[in-house]
PDB file of N, CA and C in Angstrom:
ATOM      1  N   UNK A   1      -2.351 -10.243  14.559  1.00  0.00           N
ATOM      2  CA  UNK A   1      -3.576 -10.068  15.283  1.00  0.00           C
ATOM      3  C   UNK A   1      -4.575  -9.342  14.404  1.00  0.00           C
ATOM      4  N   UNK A   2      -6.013  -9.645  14.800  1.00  0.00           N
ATOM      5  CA  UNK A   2      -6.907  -8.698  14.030  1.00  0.00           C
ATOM      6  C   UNK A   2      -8.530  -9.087  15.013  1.00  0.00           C
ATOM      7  N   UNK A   3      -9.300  -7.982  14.692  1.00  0.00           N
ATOM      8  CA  UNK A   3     -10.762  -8.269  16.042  1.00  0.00           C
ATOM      9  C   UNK A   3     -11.626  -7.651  14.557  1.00  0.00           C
ATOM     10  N   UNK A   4     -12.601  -7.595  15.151  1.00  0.00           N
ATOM     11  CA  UNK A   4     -14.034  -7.246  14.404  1.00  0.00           C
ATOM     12  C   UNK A   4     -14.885  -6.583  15.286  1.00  0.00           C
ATOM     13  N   UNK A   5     -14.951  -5.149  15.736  1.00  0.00           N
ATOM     14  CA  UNK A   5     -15.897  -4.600  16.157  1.00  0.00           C
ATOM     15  C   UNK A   5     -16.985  -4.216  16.193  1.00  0.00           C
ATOM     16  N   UNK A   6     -18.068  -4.214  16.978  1.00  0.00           N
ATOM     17  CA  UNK A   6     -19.291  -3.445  16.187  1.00  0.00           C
ATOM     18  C   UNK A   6     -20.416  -3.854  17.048  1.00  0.00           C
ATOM     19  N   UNK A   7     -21.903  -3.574  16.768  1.00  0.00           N
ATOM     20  CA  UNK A   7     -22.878  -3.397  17.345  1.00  0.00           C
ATOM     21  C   UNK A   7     -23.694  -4.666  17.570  1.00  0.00           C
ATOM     22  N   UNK A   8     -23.309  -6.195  17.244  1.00  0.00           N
ATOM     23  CA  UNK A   8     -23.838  -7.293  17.177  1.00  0.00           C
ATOM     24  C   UNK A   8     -24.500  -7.211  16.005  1.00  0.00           C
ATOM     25  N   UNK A   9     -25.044  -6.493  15.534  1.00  0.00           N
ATOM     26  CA  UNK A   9     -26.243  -6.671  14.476  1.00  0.00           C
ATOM     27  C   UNK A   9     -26.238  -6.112  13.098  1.00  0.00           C
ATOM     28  N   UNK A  10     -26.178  -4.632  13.199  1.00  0.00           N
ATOM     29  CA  UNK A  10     -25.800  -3.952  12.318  1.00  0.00           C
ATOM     30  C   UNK A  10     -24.134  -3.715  11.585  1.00  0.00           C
ATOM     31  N   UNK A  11     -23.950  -3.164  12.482  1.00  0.00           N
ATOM     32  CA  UNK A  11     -22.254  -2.533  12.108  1.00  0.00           C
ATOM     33  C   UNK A  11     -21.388  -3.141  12.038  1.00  0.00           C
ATOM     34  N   UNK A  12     -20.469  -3.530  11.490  1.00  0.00           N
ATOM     35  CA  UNK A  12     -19.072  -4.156  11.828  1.00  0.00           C
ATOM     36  C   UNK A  12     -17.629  -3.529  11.720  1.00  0.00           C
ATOM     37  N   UNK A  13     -17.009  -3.309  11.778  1.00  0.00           N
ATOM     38  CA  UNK A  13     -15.691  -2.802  11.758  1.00  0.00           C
ATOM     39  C   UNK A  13     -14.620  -3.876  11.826  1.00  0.00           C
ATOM     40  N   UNK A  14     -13.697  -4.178  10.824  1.00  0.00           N
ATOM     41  CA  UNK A  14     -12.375  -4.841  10.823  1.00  0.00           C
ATOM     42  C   UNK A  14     -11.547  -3.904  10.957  1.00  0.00           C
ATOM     43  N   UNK A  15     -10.713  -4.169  12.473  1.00  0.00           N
ATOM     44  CA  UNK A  15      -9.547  -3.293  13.257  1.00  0.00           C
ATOM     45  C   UNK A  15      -8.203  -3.787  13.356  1.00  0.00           C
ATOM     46  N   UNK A  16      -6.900  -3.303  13.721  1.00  0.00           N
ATOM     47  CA  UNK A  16      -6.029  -3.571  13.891  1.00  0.00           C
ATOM     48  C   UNK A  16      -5.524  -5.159  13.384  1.00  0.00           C
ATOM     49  N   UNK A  17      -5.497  -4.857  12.058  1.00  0.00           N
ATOM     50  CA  UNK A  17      -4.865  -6.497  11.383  1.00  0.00           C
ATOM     51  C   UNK A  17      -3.429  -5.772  11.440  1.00  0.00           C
ATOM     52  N   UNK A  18      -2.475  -6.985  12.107  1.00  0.00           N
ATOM     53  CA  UNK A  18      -0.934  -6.071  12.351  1.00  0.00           C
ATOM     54  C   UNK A  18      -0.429  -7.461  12.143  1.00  0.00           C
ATOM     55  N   UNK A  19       1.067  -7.885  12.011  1.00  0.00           N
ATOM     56  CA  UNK A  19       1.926  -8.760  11.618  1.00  0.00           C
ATOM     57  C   UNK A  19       3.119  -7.907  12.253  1.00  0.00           C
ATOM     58  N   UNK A  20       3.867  -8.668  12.974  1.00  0.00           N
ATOM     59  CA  UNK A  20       5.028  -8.245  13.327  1.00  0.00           C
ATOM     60  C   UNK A  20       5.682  -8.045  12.222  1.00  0.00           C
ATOM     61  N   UNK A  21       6.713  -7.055  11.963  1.00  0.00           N
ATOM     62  CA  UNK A  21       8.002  -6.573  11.089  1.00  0.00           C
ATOM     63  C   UNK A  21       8.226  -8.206  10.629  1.00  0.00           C
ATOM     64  N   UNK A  22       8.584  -8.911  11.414  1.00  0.00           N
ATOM     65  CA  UNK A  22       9.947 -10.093  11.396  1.00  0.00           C
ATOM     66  C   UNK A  22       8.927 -11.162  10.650  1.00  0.00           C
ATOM     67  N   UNK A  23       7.932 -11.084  11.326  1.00  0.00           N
ATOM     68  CA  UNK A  23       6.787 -12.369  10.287  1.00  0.00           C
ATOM     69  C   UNK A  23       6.343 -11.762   9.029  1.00  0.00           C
ATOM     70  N   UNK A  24       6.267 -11.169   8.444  1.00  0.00           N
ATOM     71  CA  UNK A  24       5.364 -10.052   7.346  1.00  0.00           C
ATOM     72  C   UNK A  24       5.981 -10.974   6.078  1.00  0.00           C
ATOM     73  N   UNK A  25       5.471 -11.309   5.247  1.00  0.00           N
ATOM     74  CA  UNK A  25       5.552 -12.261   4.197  1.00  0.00           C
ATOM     75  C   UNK A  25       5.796 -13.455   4.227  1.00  0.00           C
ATOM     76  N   UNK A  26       4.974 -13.983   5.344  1.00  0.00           N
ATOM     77  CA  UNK A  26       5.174 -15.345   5.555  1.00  0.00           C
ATOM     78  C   UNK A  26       3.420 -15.721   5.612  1.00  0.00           C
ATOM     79  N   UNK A  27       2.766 -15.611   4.801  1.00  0.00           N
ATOM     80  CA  UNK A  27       1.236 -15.447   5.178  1.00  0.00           C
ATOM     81  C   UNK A  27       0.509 -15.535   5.988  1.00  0.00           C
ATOM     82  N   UNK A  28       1.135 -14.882   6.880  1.00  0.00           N
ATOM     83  CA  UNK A  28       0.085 -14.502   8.316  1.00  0.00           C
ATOM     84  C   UNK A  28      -1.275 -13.509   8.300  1.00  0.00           C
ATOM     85  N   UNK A  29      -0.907 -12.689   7.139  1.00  0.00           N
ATOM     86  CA  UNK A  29      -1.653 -11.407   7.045  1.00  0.00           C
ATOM     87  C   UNK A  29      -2.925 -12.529   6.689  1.00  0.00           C
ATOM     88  N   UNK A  30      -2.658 -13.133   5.197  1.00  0.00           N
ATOM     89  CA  UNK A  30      -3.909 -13.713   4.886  1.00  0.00           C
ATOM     90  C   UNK A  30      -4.330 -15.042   6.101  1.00  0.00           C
ATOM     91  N   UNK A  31      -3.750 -15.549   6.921  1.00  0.00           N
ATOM     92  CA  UNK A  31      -4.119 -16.385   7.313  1.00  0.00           C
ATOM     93  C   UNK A  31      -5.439 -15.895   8.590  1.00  0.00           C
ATOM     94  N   UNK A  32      -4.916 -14.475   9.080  1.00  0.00           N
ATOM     95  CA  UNK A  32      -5.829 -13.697  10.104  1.00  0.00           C
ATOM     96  C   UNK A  32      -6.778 -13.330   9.321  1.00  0.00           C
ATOM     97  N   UNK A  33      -6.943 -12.409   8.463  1.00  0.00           N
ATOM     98  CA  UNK A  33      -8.114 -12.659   7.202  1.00  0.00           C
ATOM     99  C   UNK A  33      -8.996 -13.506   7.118  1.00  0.00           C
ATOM    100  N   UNK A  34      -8.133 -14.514   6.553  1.00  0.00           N
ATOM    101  CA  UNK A  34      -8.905 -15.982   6.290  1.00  0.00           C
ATOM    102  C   UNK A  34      -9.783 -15.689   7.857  1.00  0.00           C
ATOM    103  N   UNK A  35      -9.605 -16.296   9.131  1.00  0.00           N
ATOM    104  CA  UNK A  35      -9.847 -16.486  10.355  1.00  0.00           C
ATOM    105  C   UNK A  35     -11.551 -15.201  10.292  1.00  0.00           C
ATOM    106  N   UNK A  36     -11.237 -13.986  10.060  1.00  0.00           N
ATOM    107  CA  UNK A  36     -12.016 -12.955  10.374  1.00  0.00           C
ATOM    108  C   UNK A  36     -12.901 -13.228   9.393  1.00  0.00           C
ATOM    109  N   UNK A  37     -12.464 -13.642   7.908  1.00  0.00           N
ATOM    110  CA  UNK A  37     -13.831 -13.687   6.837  1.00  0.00           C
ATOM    111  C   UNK A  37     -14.422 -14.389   7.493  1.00  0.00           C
ATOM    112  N   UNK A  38     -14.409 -15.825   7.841  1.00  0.00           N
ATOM    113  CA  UNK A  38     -14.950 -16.973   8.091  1.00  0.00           C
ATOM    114  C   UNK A  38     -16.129 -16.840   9.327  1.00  0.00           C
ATOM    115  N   UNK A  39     -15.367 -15.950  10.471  1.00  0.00           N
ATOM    116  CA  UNK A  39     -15.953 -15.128  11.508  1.00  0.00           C
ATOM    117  C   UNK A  39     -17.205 -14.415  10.868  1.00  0.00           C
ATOM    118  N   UNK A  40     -16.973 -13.364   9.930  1.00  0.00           N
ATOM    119  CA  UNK A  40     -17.941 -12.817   9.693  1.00  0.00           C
ATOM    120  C   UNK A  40     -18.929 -13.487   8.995  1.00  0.00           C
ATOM    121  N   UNK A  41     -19.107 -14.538   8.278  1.00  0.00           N
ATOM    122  CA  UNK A  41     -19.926 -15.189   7.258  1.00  0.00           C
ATOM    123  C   UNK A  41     -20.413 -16.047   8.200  1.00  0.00           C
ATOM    124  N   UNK A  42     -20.176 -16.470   9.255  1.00  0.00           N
ATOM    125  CA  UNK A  42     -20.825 -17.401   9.999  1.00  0.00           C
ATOM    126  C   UNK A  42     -21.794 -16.394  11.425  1.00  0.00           C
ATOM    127  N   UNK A  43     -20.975 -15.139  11.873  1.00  0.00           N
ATOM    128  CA  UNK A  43     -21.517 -14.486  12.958  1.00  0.00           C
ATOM    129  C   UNK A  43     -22.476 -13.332  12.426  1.00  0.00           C
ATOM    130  N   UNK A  44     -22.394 -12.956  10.927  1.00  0.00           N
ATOM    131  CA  UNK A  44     -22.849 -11.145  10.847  1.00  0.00           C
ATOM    132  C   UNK A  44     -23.763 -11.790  10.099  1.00  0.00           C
ATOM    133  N   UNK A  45     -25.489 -11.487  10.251  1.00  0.00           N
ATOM    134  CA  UNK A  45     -26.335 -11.241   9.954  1.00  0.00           C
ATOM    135  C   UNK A  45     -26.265 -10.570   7.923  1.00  0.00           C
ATOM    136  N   UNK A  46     -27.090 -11.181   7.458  1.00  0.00           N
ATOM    137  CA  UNK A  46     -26.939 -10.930   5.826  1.00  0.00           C
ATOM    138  C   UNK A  46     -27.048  -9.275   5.704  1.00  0.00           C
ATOM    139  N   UNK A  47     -28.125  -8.588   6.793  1.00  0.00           N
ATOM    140  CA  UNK A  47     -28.205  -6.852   6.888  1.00  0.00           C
ATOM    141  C   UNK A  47     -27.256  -6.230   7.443  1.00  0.00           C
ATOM    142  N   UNK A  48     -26.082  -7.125   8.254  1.00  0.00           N
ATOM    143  CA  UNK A  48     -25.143  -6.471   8.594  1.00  0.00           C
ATOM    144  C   UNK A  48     -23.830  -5.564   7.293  1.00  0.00           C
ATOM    145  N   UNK A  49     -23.365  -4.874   7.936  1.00  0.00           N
ATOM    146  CA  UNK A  49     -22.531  -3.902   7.320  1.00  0.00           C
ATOM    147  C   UNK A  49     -21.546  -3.893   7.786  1.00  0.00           C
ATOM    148  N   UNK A  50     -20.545  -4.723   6.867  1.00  0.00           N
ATOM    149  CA  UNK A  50     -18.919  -4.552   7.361  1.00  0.00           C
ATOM    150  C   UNK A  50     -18.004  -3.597   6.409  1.00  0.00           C
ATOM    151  N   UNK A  51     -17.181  -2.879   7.346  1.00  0.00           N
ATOM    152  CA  UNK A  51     -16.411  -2.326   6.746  1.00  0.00           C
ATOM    153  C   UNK A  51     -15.088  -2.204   7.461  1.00  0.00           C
ATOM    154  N   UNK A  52     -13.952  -1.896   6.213  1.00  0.00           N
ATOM    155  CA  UNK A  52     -12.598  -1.613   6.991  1.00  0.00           C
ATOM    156  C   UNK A  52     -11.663  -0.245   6.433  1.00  0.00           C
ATOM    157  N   UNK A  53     -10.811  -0.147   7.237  1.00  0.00           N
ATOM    158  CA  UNK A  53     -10.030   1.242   6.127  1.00  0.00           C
ATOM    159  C   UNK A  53      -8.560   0.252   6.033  1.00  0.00           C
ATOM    160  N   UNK A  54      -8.888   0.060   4.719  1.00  0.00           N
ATOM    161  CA  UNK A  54      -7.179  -0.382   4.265  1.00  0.00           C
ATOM    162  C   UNK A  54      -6.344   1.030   3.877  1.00  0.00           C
ATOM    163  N   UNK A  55      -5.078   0.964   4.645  1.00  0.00           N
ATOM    164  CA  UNK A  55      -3.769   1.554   4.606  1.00  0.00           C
ATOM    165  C   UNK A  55      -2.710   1.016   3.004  1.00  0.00           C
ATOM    166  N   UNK A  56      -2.498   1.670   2.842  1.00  0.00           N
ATOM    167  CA  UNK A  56      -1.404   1.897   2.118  1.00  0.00           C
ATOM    168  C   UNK A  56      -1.660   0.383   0.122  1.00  0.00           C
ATOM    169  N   UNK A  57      -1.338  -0.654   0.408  1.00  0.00           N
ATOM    170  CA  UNK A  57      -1.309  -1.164  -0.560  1.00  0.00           C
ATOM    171  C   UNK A  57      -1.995  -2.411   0.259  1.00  0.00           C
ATOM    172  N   UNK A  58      -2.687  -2.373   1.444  1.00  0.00           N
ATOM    173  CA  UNK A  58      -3.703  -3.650   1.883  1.00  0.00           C
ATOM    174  C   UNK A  58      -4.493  -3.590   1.179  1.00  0.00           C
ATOM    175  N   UNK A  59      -4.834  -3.041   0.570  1.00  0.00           N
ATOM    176  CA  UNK A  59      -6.735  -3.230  -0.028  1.00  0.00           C
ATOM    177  C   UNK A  59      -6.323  -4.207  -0.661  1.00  0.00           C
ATOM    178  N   UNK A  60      -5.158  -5.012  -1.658  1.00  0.00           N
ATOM    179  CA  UNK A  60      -4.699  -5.999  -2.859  1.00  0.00           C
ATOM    180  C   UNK A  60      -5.372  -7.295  -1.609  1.00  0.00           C
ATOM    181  N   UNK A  61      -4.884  -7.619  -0.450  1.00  0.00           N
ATOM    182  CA  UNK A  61      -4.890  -8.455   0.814  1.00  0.00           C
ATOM    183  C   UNK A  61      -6.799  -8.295   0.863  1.00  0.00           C
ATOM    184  N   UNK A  62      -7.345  -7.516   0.669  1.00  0.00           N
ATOM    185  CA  UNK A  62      -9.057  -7.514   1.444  1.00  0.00           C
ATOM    186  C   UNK A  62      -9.580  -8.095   0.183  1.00  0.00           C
ATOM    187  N   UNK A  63      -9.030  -7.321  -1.186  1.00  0.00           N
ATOM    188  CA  UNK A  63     -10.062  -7.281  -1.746  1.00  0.00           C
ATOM    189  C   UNK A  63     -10.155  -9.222  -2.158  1.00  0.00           C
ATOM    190  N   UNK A  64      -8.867 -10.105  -1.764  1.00  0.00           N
ATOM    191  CA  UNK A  64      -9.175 -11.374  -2.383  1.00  0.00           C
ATOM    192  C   UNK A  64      -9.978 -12.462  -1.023  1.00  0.00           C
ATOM    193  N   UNK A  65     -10.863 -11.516  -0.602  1.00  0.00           N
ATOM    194  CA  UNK A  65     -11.937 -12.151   0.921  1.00  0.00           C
ATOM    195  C   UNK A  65     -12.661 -11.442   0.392  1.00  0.00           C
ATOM    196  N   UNK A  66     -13.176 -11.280  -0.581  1.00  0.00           N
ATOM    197  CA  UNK A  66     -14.496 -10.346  -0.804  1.00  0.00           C
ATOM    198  C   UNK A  66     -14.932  -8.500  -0.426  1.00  0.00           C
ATOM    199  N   UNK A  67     -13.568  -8.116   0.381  1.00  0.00           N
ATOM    200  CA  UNK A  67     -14.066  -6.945   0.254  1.00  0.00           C
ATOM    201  C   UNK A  67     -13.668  -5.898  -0.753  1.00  0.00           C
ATOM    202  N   UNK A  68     -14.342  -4.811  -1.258  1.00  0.00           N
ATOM    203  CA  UNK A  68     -14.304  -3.796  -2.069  1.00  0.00           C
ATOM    204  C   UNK A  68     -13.967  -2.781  -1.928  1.00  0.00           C
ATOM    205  N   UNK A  69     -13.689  -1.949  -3.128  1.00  0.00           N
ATOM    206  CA  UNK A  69     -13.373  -0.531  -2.509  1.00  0.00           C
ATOM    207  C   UNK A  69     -14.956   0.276  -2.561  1.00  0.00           C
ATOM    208  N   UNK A  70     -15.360   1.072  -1.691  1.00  0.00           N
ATOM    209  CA  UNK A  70     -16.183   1.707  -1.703  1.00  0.00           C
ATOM    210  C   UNK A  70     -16.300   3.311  -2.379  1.00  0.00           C
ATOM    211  N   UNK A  71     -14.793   3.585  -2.663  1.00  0.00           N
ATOM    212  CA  UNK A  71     -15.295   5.169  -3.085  1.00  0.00           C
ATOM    213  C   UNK A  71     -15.367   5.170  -5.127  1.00  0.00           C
ATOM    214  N   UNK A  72     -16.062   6.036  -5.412  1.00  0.00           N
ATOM    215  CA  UNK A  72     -16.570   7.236  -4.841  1.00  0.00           C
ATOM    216  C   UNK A  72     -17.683   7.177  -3.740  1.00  0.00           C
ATOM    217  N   UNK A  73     -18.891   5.740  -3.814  1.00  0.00           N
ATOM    218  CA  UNK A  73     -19.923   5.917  -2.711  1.00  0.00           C
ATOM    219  C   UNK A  73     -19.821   6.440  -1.484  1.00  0.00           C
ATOM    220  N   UNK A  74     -18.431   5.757  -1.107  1.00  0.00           N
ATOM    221  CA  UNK A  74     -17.871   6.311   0.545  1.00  0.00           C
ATOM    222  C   UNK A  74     -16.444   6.473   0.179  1.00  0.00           C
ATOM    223  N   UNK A  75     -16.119   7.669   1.289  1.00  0.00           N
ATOM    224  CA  UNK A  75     -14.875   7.556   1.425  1.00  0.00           C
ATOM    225  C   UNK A  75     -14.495   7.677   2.657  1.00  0.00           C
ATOM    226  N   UNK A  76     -13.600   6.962   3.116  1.00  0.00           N
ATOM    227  CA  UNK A  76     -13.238   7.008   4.632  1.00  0.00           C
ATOM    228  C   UNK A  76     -12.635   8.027   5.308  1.00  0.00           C
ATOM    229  N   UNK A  77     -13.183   8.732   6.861  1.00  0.00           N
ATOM    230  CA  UNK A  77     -12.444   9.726   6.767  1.00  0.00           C
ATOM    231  C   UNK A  77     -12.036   9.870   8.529  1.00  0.00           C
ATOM    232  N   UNK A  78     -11.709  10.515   9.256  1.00  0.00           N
ATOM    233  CA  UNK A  78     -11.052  10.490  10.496  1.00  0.00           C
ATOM    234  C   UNK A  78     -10.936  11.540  10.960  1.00  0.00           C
ATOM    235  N   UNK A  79     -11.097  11.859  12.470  1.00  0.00           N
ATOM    236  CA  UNK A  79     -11.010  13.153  13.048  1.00  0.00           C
ATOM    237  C   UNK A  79      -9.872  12.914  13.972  1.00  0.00           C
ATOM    238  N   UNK A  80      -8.789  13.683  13.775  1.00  0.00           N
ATOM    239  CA  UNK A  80      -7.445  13.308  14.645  1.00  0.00           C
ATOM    240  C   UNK A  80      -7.625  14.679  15.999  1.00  0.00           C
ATOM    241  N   UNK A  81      -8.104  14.468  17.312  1.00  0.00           N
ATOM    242  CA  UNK A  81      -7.993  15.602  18.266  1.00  0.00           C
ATOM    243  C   UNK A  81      -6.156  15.684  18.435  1.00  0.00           C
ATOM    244  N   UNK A  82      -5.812  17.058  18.444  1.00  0.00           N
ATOM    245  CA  UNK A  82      -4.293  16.920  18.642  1.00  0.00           C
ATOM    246  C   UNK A  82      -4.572  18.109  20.054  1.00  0.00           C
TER     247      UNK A  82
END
């Protein structure tokens, strides 16, 4: 599974790209990818701003759909309430 959140216009957010345990190297990851680039290049406005936080060793998976790493410009960061 994977969604694309955001403000219609401006913002975008790529959320919860997940693969069950049991499917995970069977190219599902890129195939939901594939699905969401295609989404975004046809739905997000050229001024729109997408972004995602890749975990662990995903960024190898984003960066071959065109996305980048952003830091030092940005770095992603999170407020956990406990």
């Amino acid at each position: 599974m994977g969604r694309v959140i955001g403000d219609g216009g401006c913002f975008f957010q790529v959320v919860d790209i997940a693969v069950m345990p049991e499917y995970q190297g069977q190219g599902l990851g890129k195939l939901i990818i594939r699905e969401i680039a295609e989404y975004i290049e046809r739905e997000v406005p050229l001024t729109g701003y997408v972004s995602l936080l890749a975990d662990g060793e995903a960024h190898r998976l984003y960066v071959q759909f065109g996305f980048a790493l952003t830091a030092p410009n940005s770095i992603g960061m999170a407020l956990r309430k406990e």
